[in-house]
PDB file of N, CA and C in Angstrom:
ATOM      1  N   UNK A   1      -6.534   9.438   3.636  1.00  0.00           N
ATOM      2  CA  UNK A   1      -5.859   8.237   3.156  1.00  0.00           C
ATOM      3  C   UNK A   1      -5.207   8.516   1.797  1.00  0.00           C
ATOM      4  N   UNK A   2      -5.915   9.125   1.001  1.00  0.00           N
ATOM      5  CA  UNK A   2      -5.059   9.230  -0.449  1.00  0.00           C
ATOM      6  C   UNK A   2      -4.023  10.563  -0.459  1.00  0.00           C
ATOM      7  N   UNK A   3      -4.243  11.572   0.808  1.00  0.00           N
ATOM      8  CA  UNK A   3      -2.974  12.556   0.670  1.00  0.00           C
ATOM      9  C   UNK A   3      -1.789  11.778   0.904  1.00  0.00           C
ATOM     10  N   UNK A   4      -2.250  10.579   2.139  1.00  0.00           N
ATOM     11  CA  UNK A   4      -0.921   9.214   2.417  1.00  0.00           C
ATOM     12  C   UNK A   4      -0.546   8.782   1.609  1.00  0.00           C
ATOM     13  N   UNK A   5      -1.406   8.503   0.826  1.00  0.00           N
ATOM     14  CA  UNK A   5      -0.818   7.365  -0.700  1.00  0.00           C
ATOM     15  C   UNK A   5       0.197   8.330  -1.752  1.00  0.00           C
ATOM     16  N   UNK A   6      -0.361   9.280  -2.085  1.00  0.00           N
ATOM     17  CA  UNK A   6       0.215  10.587  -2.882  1.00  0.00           C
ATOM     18  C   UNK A   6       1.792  10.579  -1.938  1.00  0.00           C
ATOM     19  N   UNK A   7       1.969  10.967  -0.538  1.00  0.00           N
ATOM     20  CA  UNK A   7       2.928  11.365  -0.094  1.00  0.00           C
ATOM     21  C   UNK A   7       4.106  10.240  -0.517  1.00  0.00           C
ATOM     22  N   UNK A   8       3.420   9.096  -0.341  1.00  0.00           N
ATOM     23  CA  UNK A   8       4.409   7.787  -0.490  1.00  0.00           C
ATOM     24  C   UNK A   8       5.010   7.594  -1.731  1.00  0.00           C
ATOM     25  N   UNK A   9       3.762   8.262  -2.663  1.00  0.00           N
ATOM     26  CA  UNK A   9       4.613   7.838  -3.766  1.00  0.00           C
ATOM     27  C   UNK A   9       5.608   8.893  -4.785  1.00  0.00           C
ATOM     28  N   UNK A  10       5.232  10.612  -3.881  1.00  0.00           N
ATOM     29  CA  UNK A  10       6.241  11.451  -3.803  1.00  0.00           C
ATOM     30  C   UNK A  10       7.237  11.191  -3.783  1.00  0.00           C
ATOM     31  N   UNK A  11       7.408  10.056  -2.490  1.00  0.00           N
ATOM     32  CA  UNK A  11       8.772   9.986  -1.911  1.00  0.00           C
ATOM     33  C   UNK A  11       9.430   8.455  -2.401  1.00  0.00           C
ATOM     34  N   UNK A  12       8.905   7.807  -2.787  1.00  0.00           N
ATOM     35  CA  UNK A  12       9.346   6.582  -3.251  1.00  0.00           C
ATOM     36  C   UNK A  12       9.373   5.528  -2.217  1.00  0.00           C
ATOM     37  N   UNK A  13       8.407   6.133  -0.528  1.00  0.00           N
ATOM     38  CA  UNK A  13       8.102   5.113   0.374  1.00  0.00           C
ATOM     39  C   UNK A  13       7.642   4.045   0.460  1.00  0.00           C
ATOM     40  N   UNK A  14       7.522   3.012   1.205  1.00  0.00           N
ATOM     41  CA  UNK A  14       7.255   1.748   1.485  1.00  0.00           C
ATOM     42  C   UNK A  14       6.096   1.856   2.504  1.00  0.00           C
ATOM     43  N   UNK A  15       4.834   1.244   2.147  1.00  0.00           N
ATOM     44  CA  UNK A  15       4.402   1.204   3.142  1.00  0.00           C
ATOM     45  C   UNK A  15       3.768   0.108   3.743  1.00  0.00           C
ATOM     46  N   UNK A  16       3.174  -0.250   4.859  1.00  0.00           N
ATOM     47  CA  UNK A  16       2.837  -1.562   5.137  1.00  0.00           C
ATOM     48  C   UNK A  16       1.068  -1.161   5.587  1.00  0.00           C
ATOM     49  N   UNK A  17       0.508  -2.052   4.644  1.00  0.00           N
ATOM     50  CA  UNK A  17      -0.800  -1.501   4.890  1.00  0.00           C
ATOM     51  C   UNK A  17      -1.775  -2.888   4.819  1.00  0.00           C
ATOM     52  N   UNK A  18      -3.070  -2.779   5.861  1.00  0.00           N
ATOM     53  CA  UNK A  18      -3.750  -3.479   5.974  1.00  0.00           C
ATOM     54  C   UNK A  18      -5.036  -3.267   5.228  1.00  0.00           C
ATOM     55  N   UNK A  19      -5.444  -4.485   4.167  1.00  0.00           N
ATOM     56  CA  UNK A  19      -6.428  -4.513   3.340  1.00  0.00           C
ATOM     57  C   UNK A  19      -7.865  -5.105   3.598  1.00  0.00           C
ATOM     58  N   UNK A  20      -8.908  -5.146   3.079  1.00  0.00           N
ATOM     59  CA  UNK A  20      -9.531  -5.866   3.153  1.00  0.00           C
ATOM     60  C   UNK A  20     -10.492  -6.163   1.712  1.00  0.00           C
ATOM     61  N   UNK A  21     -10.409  -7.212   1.035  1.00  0.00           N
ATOM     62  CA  UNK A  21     -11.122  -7.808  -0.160  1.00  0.00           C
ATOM     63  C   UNK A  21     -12.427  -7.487  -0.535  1.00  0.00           C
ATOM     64  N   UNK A  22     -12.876  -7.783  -1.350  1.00  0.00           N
ATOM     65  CA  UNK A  22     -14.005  -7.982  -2.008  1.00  0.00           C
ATOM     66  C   UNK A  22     -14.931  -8.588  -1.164  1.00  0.00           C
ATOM     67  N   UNK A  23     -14.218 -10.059  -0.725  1.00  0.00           N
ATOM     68  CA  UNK A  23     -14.973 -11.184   0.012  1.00  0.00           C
ATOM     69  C   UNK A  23     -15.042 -11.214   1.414  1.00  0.00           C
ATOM     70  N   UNK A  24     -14.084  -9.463   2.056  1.00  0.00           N
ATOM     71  CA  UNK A  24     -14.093  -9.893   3.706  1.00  0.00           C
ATOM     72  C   UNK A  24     -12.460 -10.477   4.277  1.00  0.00           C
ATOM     73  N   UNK A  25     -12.087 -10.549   3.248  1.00  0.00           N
ATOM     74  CA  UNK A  25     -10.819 -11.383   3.506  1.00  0.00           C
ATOM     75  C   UNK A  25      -9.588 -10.394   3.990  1.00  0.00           C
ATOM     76  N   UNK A  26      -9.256 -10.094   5.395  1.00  0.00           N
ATOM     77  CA  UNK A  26      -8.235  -9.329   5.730  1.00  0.00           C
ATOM     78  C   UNK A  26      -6.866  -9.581   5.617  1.00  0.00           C
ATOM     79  N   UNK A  27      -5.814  -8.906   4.898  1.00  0.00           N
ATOM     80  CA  UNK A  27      -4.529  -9.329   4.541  1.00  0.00           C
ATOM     81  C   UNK A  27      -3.446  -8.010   5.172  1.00  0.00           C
ATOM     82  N   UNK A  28      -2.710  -8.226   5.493  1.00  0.00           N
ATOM     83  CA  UNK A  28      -1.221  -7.190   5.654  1.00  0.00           C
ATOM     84  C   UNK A  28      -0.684  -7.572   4.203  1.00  0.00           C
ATOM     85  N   UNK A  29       0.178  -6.227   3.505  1.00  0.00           N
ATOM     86  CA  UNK A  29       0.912  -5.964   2.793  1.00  0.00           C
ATOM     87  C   UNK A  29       1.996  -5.273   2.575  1.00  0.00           C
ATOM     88  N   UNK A  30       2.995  -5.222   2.167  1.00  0.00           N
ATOM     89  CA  UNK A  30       3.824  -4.329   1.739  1.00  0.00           C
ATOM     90  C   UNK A  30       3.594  -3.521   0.544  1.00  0.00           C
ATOM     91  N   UNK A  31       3.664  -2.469   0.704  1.00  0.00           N
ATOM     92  CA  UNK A  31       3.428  -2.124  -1.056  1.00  0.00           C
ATOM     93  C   UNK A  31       4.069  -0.875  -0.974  1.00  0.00           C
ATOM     94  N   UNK A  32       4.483  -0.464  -2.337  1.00  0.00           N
ATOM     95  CA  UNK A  32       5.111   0.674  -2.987  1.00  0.00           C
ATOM     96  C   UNK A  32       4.313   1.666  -3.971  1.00  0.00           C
ATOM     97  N   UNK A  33       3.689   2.759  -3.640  1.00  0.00           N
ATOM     98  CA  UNK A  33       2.826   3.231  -4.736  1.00  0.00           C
ATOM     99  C   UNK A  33       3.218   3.381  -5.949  1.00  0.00           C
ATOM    100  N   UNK A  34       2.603   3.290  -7.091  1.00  0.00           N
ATOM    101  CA  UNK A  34       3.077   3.919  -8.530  1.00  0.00           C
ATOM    102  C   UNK A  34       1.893   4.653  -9.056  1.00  0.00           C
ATOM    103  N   UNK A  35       0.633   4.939  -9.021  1.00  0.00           N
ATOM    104  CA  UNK A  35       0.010   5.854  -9.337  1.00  0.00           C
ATOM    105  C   UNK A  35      -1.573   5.809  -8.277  1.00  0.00           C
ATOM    106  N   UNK A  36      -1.712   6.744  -8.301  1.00  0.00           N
ATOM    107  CA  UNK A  36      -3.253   7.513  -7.215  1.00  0.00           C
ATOM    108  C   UNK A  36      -4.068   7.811  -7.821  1.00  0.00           C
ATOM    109  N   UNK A  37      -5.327   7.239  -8.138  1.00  0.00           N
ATOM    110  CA  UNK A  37      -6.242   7.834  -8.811  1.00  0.00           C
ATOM    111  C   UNK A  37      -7.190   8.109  -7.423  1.00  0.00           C
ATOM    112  N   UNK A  38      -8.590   8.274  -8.332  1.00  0.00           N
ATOM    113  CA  UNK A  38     -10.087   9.080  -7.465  1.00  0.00           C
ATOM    114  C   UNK A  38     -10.440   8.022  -6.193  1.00  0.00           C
ATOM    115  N   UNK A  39     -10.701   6.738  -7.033  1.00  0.00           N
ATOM    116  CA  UNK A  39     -10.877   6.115  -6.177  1.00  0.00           C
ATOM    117  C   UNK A  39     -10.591   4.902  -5.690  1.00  0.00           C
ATOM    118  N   UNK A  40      -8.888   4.858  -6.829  1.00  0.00           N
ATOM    119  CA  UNK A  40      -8.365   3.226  -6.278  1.00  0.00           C
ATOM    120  C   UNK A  40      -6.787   4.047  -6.790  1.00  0.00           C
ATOM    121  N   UNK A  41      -5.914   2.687  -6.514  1.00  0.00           N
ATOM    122  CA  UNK A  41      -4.363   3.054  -6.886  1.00  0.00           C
ATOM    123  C   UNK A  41      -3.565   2.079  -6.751  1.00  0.00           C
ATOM    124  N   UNK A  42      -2.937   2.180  -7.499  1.00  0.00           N
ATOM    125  CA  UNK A  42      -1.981   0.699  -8.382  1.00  0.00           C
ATOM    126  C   UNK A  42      -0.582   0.986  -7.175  1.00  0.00           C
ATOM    127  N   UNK A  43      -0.424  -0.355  -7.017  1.00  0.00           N
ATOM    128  CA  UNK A  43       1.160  -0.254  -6.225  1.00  0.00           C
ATOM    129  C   UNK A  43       1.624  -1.883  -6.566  1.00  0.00           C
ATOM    130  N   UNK A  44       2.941  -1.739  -6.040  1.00  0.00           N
ATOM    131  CA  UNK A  44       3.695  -2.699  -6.181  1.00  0.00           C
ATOM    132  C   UNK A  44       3.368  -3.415  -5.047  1.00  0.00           C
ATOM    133  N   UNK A  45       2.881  -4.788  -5.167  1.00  0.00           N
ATOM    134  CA  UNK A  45       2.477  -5.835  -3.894  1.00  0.00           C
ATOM    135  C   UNK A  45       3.839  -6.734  -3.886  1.00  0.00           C
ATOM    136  N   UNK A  46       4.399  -6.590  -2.321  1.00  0.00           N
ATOM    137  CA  UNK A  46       5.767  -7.624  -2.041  1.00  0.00           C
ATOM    138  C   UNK A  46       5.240  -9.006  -1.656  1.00  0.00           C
ATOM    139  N   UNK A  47       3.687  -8.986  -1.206  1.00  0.00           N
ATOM    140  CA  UNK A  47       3.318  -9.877  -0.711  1.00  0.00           C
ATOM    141  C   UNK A  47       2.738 -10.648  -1.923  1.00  0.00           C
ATOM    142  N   UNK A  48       2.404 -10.303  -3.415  1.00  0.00           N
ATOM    143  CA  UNK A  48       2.006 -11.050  -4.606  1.00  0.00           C
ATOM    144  C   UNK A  48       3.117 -11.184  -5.366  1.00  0.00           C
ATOM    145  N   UNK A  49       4.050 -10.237  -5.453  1.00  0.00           N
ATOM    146  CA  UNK A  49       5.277  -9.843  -5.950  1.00  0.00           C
ATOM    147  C   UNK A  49       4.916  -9.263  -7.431  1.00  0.00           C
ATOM    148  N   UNK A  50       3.505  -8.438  -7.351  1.00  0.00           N
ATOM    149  CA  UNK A  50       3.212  -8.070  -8.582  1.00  0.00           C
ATOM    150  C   UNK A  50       2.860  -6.312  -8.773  1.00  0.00           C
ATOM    151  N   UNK A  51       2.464  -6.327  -9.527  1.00  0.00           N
ATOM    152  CA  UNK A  51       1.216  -4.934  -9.607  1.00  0.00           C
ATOM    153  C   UNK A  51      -0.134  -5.304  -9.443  1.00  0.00           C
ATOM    154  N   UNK A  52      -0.388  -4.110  -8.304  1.00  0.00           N
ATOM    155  CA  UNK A  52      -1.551  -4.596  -8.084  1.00  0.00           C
ATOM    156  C   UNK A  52      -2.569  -3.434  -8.208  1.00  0.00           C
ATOM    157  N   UNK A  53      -3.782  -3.465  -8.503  1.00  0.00           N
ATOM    158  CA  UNK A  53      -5.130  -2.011  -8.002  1.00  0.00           C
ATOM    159  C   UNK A  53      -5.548  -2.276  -7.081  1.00  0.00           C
ATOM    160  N   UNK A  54      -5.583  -1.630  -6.200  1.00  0.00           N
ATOM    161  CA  UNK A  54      -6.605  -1.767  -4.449  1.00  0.00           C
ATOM    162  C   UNK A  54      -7.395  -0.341  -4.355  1.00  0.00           C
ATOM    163  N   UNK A  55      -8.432  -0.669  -3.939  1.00  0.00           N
ATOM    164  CA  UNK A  55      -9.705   0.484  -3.968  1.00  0.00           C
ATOM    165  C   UNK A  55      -9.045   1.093  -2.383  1.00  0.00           C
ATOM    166  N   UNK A  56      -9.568   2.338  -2.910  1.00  0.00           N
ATOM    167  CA  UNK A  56      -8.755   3.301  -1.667  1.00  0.00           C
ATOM    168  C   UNK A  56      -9.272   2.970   0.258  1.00  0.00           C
ATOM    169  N   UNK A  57     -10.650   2.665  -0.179  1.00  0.00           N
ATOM    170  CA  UNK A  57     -11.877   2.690   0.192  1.00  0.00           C
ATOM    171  C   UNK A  57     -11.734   1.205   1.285  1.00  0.00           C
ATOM    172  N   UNK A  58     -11.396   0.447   0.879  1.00  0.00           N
ATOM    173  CA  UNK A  58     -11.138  -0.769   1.143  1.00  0.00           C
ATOM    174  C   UNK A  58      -9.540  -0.919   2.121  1.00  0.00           C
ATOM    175  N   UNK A  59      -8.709   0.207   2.139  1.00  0.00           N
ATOM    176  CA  UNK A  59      -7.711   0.164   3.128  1.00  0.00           C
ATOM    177  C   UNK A  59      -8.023   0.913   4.212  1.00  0.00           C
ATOM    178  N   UNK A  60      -7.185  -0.509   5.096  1.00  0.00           N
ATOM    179  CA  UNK A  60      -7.803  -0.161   6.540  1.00  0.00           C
ATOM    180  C   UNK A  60      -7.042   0.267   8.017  1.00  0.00           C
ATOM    181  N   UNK A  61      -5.884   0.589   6.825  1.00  0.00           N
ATOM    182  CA  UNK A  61      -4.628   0.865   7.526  1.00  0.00           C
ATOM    183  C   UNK A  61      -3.252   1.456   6.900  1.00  0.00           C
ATOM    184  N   UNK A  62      -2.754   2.258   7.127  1.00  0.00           N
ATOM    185  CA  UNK A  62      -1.589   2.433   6.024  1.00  0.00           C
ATOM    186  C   UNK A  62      -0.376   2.922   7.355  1.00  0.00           C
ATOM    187  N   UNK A  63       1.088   2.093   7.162  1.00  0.00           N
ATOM    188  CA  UNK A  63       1.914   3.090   8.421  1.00  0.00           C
ATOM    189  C   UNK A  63       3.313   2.675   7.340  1.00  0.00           C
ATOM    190  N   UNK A  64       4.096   3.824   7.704  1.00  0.00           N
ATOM    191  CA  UNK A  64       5.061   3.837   6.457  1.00  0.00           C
ATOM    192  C   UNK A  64       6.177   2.875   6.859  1.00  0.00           C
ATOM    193  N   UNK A  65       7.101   2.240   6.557  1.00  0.00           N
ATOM    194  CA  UNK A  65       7.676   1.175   6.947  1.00  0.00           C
ATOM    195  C   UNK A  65       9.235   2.257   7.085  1.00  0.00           C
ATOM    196  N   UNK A  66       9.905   2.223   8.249  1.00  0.00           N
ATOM    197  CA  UNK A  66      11.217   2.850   8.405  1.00  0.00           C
ATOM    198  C   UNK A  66      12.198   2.257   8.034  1.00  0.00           C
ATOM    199  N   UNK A  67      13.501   2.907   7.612  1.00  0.00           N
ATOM    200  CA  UNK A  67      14.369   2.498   6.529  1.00  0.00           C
ATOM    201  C   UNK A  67      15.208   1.297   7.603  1.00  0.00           C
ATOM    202  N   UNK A  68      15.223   1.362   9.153  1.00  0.00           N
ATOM    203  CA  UNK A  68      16.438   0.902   9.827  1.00  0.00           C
ATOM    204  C   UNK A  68      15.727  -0.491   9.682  1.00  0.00           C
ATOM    205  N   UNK A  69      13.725  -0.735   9.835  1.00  0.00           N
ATOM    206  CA  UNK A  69      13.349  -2.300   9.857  1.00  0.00           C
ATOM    207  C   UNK A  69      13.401  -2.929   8.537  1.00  0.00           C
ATOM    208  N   UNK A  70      13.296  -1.794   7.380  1.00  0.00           N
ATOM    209  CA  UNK A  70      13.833  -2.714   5.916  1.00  0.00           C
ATOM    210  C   UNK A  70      14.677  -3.183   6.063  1.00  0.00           C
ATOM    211  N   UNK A  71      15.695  -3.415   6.614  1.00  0.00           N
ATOM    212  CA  UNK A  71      17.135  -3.779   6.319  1.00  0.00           C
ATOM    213  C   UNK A  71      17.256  -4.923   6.972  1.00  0.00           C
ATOM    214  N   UNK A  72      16.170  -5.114   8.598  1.00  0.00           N
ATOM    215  CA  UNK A  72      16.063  -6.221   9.301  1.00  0.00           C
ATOM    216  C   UNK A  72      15.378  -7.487   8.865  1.00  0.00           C
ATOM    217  N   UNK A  73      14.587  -6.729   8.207  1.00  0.00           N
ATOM    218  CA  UNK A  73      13.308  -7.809   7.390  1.00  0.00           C
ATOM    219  C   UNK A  73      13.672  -8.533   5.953  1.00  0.00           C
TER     220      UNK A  73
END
């Protein structure tokens, strides 16, 4: 999962990834990486429209979003 996160944010990818909270609470996101640490990593949330930290540990899904459905969405 974090060679994924690293690759994404190599490349300046988008990815759409499924989370899950503190409390259990399952969410889909969009997000953009900006840095990878050990065991969490900050990205840009489209779905908070903020910066966010999400524990690595806690994603339960990551698939990279292709450039032709950005454009649809």
């Amino acid at each position: 999962m974090r060679i994924r996160l690293v690759r994404s944010m190599e490349y300046a990818e988008l990815l759409d990834m499924m989370y899950i909270d503190k409390n259990g609470a399952v969410s889909k996101r969009r997000i953009k990486v900006i840095q990878v640490g050990e065991g969490s990593f900050r990205a840009y949330c489209h779905l908070r429209q903020s910066k966010r930290t999400f524990l690595i540990d806690n994603v339960l899904a990551l698939v990279p979003v292709i450039a032709k459905e950005s454009l649809v969405i």
